[in-house]
C-alpha atoms as a PDB file:
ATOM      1  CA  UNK A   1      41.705  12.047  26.317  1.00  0.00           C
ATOM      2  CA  UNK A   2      41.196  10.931  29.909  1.00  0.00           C
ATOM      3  CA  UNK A   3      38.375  12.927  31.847  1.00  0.00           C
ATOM      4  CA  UNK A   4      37.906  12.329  35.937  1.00  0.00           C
ATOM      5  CA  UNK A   5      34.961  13.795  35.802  1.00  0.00           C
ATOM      6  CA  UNK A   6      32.427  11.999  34.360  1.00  0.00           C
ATOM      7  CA  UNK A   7      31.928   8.073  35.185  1.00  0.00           C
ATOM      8  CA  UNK A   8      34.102   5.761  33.519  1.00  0.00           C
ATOM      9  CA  UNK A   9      33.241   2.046  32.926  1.00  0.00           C
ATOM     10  CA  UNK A  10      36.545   0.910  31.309  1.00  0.00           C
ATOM     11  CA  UNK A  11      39.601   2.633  31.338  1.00  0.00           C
ATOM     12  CA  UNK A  12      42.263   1.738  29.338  1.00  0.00           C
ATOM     13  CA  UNK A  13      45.989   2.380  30.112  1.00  0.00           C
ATOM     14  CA  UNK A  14      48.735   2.871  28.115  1.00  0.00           C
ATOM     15  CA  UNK A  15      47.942  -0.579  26.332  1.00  0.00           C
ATOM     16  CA  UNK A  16      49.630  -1.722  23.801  1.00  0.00           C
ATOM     17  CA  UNK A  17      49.009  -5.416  21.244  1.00  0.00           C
ATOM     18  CA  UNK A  18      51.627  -7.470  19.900  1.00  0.00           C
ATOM     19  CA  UNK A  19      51.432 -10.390  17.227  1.00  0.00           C
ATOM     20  CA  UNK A  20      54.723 -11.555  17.404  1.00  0.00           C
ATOM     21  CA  UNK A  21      56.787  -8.874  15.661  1.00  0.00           C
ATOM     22  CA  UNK A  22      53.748  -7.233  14.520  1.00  0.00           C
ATOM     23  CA  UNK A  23      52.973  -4.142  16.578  1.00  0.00           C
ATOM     24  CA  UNK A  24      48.834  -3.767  16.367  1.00  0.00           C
ATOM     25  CA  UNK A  25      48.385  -1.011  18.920  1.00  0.00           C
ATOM     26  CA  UNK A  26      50.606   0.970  20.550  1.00  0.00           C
ATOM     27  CA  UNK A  27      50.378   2.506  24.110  1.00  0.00           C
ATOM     28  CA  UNK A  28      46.297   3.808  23.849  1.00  0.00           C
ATOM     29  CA  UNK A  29      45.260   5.496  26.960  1.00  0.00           C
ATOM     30  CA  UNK A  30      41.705   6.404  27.339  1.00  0.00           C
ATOM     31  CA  UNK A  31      38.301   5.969  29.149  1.00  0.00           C
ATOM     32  CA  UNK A  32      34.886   4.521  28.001  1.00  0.00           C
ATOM     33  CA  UNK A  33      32.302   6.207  29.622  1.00  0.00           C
ATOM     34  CA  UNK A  34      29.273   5.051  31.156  1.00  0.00           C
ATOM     35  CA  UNK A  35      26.444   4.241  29.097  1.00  0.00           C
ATOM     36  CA  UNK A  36      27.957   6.180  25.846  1.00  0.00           C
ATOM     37  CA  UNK A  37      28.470   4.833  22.256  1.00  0.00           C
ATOM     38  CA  UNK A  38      32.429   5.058  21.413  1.00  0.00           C
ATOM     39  CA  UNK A  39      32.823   5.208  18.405  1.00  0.00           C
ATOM     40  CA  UNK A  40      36.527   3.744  16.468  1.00  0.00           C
ATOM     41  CA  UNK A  41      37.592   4.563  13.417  1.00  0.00           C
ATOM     42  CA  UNK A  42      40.398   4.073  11.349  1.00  0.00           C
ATOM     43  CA  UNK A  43      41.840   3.017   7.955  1.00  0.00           C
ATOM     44  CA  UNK A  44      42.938  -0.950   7.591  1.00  0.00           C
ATOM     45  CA  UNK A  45      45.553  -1.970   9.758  1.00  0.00           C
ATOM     46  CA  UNK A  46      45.224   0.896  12.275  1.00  0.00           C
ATOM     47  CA  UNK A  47      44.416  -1.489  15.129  1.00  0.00           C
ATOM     48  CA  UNK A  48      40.453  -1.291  15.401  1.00  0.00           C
ATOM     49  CA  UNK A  49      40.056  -4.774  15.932  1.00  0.00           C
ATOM     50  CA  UNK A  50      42.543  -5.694  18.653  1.00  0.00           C
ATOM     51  CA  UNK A  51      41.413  -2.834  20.674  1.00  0.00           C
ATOM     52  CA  UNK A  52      37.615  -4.170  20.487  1.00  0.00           C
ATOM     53  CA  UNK A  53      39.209  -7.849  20.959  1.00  0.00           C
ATOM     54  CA  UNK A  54      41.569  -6.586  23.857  1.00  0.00           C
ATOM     55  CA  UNK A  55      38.529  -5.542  25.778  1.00  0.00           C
ATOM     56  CA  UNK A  56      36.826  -9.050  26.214  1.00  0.00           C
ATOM     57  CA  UNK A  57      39.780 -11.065  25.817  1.00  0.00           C
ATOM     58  CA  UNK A  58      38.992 -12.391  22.821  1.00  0.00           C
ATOM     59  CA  UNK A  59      42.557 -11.879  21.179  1.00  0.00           C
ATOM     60  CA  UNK A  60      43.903 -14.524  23.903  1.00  0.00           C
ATOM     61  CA  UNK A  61      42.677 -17.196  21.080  1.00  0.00           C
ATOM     62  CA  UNK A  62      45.492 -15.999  19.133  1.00  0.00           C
ATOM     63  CA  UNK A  63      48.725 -17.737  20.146  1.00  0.00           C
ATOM     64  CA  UNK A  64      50.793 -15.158  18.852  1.00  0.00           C
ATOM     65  CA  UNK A  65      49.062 -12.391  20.640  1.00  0.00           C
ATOM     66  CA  UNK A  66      51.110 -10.137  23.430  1.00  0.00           C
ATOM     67  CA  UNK A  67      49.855  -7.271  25.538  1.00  0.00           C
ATOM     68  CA  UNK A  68      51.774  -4.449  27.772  1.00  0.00           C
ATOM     69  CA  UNK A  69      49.902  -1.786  29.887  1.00  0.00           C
ATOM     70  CA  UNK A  70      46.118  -2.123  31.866  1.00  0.00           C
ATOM     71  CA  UNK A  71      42.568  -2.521  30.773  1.00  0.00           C
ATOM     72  CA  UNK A  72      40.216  -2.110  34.040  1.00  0.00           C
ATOM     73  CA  UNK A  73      36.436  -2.729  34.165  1.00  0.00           C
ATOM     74  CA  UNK A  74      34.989  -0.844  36.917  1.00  0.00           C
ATOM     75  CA  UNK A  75      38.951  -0.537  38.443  1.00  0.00           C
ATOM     76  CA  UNK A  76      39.461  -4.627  37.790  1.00  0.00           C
ATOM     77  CA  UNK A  77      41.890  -5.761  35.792  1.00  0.00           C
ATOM     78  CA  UNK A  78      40.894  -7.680  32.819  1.00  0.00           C
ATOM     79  CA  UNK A  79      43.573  -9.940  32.255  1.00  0.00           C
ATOM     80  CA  UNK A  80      44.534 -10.374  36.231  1.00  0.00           C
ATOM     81  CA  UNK A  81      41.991  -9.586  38.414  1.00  0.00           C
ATOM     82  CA  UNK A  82      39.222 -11.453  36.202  1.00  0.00           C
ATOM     83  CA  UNK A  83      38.863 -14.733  34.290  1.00  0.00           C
ATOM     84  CA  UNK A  84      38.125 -14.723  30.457  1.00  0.00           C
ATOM     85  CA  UNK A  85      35.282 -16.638  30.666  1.00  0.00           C
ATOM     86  CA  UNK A  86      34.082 -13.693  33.363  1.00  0.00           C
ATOM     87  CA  UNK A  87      35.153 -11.465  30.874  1.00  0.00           C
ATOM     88  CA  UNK A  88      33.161 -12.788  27.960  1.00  0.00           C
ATOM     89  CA  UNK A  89      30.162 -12.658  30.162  1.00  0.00           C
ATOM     90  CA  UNK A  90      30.123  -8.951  31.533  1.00  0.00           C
ATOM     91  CA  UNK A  91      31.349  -7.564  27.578  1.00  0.00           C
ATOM     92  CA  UNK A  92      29.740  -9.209  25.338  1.00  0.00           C
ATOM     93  CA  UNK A  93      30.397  -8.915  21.513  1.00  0.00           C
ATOM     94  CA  UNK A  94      28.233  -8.672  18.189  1.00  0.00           C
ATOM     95  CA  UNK A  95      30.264  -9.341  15.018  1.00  0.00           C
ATOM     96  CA  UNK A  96      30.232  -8.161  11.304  1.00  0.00           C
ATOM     97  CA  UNK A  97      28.309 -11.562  10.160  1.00  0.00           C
ATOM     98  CA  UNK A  98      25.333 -12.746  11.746  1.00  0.00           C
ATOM     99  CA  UNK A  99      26.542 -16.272  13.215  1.00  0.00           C
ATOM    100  CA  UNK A 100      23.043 -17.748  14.296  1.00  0.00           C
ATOM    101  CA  UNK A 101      23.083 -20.972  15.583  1.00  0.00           C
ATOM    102  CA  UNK A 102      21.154 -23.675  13.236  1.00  0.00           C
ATOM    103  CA  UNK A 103      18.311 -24.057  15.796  1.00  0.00           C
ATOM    104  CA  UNK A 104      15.305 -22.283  16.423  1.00  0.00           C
ATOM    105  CA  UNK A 105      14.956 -18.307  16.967  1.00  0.00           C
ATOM    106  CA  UNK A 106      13.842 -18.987  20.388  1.00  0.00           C
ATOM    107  CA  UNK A 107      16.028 -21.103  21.436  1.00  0.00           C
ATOM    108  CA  UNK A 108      19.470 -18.838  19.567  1.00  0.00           C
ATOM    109  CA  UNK A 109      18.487 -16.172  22.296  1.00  0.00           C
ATOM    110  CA  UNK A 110      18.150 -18.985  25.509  1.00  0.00           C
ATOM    111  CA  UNK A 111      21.326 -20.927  24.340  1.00  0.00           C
ATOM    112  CA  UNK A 112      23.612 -19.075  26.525  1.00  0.00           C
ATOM    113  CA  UNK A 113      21.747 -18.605  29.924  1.00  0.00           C
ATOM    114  CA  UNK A 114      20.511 -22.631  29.179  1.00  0.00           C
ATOM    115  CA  UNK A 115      24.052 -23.602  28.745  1.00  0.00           C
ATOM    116  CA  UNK A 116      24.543 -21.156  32.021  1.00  0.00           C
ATOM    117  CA  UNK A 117      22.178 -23.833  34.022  1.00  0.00           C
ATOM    118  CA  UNK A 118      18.763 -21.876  33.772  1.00  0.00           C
ATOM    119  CA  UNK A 119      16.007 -24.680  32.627  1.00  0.00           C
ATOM    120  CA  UNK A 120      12.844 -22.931  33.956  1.00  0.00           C
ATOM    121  CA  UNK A 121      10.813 -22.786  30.479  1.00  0.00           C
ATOM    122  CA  UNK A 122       8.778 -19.380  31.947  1.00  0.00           C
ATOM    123  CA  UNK A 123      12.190 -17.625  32.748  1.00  0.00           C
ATOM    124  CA  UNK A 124      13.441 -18.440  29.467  1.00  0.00           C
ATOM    125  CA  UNK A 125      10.210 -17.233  27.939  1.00  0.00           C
ATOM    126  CA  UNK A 126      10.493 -14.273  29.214  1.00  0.00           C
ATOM    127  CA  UNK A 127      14.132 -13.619  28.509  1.00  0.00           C
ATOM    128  CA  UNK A 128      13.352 -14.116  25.294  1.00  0.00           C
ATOM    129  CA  UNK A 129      10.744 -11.775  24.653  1.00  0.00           C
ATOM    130  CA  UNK A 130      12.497  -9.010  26.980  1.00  0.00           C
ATOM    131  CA  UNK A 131      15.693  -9.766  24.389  1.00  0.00           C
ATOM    132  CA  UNK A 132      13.687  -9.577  21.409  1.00  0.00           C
ATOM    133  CA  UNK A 133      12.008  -6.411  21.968  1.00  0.00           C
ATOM    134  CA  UNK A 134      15.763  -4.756  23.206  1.00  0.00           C
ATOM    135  CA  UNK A 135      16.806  -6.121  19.949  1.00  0.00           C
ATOM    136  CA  UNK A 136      14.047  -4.533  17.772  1.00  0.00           C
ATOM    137  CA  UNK A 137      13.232  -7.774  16.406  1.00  0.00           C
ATOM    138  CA  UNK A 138      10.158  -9.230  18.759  1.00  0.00           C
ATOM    139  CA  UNK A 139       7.316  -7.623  16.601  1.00  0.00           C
ATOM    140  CA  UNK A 140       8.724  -9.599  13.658  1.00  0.00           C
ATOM    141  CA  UNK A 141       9.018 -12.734  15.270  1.00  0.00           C
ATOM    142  CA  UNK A 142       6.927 -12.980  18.074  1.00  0.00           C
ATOM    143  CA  UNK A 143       4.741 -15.692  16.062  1.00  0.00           C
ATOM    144  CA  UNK A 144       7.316 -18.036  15.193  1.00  0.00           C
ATOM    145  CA  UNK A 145       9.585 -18.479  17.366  1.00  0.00           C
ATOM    146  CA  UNK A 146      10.104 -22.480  16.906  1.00  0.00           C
ATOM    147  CA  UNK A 147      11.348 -21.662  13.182  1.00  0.00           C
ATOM    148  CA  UNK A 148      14.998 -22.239  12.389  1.00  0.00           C
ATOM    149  CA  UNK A 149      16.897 -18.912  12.976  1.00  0.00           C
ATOM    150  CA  UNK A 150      18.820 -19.379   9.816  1.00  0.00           C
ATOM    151  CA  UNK A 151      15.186 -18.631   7.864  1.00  0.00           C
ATOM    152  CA  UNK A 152      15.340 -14.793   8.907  1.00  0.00           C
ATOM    153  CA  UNK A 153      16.877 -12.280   6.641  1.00  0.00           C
ATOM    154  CA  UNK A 154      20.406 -10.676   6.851  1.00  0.00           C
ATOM    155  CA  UNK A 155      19.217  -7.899   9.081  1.00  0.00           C
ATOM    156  CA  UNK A 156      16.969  -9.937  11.328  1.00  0.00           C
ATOM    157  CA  UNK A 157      19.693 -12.405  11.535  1.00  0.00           C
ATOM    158  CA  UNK A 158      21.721  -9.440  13.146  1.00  0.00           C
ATOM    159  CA  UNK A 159      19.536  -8.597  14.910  1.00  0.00           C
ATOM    160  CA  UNK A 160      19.177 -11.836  16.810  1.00  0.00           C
ATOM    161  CA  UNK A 161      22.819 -12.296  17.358  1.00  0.00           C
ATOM    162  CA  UNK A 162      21.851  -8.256  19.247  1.00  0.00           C
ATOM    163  CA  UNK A 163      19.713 -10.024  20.965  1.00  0.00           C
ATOM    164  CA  UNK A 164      21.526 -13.397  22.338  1.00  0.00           C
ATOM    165  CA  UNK A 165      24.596 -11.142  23.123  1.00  0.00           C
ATOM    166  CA  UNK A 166      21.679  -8.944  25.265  1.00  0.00           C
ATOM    167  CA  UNK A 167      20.265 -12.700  27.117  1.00  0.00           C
ATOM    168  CA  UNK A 168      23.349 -12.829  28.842  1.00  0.00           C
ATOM    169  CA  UNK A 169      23.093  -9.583  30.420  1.00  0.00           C
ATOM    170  CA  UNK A 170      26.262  -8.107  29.707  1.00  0.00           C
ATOM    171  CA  UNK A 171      27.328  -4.566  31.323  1.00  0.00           C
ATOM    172  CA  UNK A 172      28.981  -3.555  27.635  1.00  0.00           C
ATOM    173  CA  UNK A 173      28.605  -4.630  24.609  1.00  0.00           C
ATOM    174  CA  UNK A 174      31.231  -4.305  21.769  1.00  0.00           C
ATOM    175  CA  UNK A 175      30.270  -4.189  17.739  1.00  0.00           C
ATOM    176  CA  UNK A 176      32.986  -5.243  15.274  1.00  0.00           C
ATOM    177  CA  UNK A 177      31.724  -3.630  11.892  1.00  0.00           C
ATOM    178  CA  UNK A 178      27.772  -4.381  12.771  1.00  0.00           C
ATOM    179  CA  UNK A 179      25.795  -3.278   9.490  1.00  0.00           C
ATOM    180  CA  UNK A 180      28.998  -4.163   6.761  1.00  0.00           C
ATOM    181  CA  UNK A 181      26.740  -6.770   5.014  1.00  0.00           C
ATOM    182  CA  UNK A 182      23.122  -5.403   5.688  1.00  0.00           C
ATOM    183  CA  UNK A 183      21.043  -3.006   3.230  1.00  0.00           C
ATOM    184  CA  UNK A 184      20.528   0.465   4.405  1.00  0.00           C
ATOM    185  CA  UNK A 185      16.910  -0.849   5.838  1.00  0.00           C
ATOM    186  CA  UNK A 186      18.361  -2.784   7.885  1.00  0.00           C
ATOM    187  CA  UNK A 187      21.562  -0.735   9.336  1.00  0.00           C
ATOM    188  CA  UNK A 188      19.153   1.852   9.599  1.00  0.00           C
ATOM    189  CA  UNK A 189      17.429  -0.185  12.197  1.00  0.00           C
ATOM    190  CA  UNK A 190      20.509  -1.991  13.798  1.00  0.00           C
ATOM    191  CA  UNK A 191      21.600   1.899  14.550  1.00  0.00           C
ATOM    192  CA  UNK A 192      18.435   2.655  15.962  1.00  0.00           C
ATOM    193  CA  UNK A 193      18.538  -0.500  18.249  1.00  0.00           C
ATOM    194  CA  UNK A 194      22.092   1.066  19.629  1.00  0.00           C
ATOM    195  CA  UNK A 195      21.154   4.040  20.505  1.00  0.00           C
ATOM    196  CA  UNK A 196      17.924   2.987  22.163  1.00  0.00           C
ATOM    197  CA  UNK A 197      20.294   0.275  24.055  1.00  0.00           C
ATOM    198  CA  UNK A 198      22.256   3.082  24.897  1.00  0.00           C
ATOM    199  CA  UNK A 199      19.749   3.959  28.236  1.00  0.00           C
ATOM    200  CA  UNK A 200      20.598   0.333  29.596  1.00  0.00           C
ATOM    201  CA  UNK A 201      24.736  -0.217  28.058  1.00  0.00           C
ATOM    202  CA  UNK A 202      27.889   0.954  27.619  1.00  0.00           C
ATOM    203  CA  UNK A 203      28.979   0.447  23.969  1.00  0.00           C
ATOM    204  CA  UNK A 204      31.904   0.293  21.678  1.00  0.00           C
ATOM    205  CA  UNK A 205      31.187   0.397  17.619  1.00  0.00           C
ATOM    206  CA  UNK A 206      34.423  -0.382  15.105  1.00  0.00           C
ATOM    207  CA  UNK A 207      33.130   0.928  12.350  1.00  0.00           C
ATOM    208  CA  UNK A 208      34.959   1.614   8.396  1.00  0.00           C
ATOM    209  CA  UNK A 209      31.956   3.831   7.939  1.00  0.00           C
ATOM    210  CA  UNK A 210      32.602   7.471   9.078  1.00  0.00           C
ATOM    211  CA  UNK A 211      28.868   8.362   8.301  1.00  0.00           C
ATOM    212  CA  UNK A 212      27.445   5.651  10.760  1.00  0.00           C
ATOM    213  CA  UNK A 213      29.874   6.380  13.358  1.00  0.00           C
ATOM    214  CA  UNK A 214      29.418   9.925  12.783  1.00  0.00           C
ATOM    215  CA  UNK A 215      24.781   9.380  13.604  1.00  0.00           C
ATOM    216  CA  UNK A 216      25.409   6.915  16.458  1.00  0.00           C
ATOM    217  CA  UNK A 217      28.680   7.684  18.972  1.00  0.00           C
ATOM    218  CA  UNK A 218      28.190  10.266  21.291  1.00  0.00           C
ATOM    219  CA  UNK A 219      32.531  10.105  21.073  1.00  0.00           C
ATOM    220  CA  UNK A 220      34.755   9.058  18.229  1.00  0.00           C
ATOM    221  CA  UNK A 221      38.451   7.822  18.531  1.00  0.00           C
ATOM    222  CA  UNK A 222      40.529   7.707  15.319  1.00  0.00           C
ATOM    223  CA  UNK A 223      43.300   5.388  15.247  1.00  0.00           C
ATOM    224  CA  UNK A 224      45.986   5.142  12.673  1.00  0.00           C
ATOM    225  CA  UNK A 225      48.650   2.714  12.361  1.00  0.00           C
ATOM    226  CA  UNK A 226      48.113   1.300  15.805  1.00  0.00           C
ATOM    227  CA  UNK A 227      48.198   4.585  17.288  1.00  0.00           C
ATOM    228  CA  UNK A 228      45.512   6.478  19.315  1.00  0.00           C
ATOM    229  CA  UNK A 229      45.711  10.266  17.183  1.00  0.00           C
ATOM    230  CA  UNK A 230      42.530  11.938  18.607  1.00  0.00           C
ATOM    231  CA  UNK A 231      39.439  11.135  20.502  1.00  0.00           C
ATOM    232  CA  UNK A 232      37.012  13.404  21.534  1.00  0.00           C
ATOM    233  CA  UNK A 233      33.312  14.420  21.031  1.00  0.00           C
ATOM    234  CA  UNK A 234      31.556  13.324  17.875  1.00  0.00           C
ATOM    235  CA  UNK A 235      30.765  16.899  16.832  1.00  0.00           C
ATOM    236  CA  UNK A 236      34.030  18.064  17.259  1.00  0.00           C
ATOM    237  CA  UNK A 237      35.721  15.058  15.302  1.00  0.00           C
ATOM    238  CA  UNK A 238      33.803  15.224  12.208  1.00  0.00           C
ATOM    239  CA  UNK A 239      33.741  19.480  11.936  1.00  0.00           C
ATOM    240  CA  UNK A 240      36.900  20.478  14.253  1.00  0.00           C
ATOM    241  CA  UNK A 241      39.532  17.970  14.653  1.00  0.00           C
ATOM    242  CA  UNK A 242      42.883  19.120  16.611  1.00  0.00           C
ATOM    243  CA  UNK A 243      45.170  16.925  14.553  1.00  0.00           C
ATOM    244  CA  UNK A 244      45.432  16.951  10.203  1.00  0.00           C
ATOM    245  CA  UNK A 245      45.549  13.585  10.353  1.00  0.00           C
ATOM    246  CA  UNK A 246      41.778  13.096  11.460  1.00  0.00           C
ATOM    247  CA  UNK A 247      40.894  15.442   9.003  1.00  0.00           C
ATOM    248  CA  UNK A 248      41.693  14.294   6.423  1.00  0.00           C
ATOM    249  CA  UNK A 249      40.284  11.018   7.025  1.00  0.00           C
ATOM    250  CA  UNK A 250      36.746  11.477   8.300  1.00  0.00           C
ATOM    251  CA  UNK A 251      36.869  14.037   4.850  1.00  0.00           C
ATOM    252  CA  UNK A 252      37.952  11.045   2.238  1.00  0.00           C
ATOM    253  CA  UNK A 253      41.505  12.792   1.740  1.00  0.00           C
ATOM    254  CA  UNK A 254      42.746   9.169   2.566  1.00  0.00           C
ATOM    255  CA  UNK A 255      41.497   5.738   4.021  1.00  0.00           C
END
């Protein structure tokens, strides 16, 4: 599961997630790559979601939450070498419902740098824009701007949250279950938008749908029951599996 070879953003090391005497995840060791779409799959309760929440620290909000073993970003440590906060900033996160804030569209995307200290109106212009078009969503909005976010449609509501999470400038973005409440219009686009992000960011998709993991990730990891089973190319996931387990999964025998 672990490759030398090729450049590795994060590597994760025989990691393991606790809630109290809940065991989430247990001892996962294995690398995001550079600029790739990793794709995680897995039936409820296989440990999707504390993996994606491990990797920007966003679990820590849990009190009950535990952790053994090493995440590294670029050969830091997450939880020692970095602050949360520092984090939060570098991996961003995009989650299943589109949380815009109840202002404007504009100023959803500039909230973060603004609250960051940047007040020059023509930088935050054109962070904007640059964030919209990333986002796929600058063509539809380009001529209202000053109208409250909450106006847009469940797609282009996603779509913005894409595109405040890209305003920060993160180095990887993570997507817990992006395109779960959106019309096939709209997921259709939201996929699109990864892999075109794909040239500029490393990304992780949890995702219950094998199909969308199956067009987006260059690699797919199946977890089950808080255990890393497999994790290799998409191809070879969805048509040639090594273990029965992932088999019969991404083929509906179970899940």
């Amino acid at each position: 599961m672990v490759d030398a070879a090729v450049d590795v953003k994060i590597a994760v090391r025989d990691f393991s997630v606790r809630y109290g005497a809940i065991e989430a995840l247990r001892s996962a060791t294995f690398d995001i790559r550079l600029k790739e779409i990793l794709g995680i799959i897995g039936p409820a309760n296989s440990g999707k979601t504390s993996l994606l929440k491990s990797l920007n620290r966003m679990n820590e909000t849990d009190p009950a939450f535990r952790h053994t073993g090493t995440i590294l970003l670029d050969g830091q440590d997450l939880y020692r070498d970095l602050g949360a906060q520092q984090v939060r900033r570098r991996i961003g996160i995009v989650f299943a419902m589109p949380l815009p804030l109840p202002i404007s569209i504009h100023d959803n995307v500039t909230y973060g740098p603004r609250m960051k200290g940047e007040q020059d109106k023509r930088s935050l212009d054109e962070l904007a824009e640059r964030s919209l078009r990333d986002a796929s969503l600058w063509d539809e909005v380009k001529d209202r701007l000053n109208l409250p976010a909450m106006k847009l449609s469940g797609g282009q509501q996603q779509r913005l949250c894409i595109a405040r999470t890209l305003a920060m400038r993160p180095e990887v973005i993570l997507f817990d279950e992006p395109c779960s409440g959106l019309d096939p219009i709209s997921t259709a686009t939201v996929e699109e938008t990864m892999v075109r992000l794909k040239e500029q960011y490393t990304m992780v998709l949890v995702t219950n749908n094998t199909k969308q993991a199956a067009r987006v990730s260059d690699r797919v990891a199946f977890l089950l029951m808080g255990e890393l089973v497999e994790l290799d190319r998409t191809a070879v996931i969805f048509t040639a599996p090594s273990d029965r387990r992932t088999d019969d999964y991404v083929t509906g025998r179970f899940g």
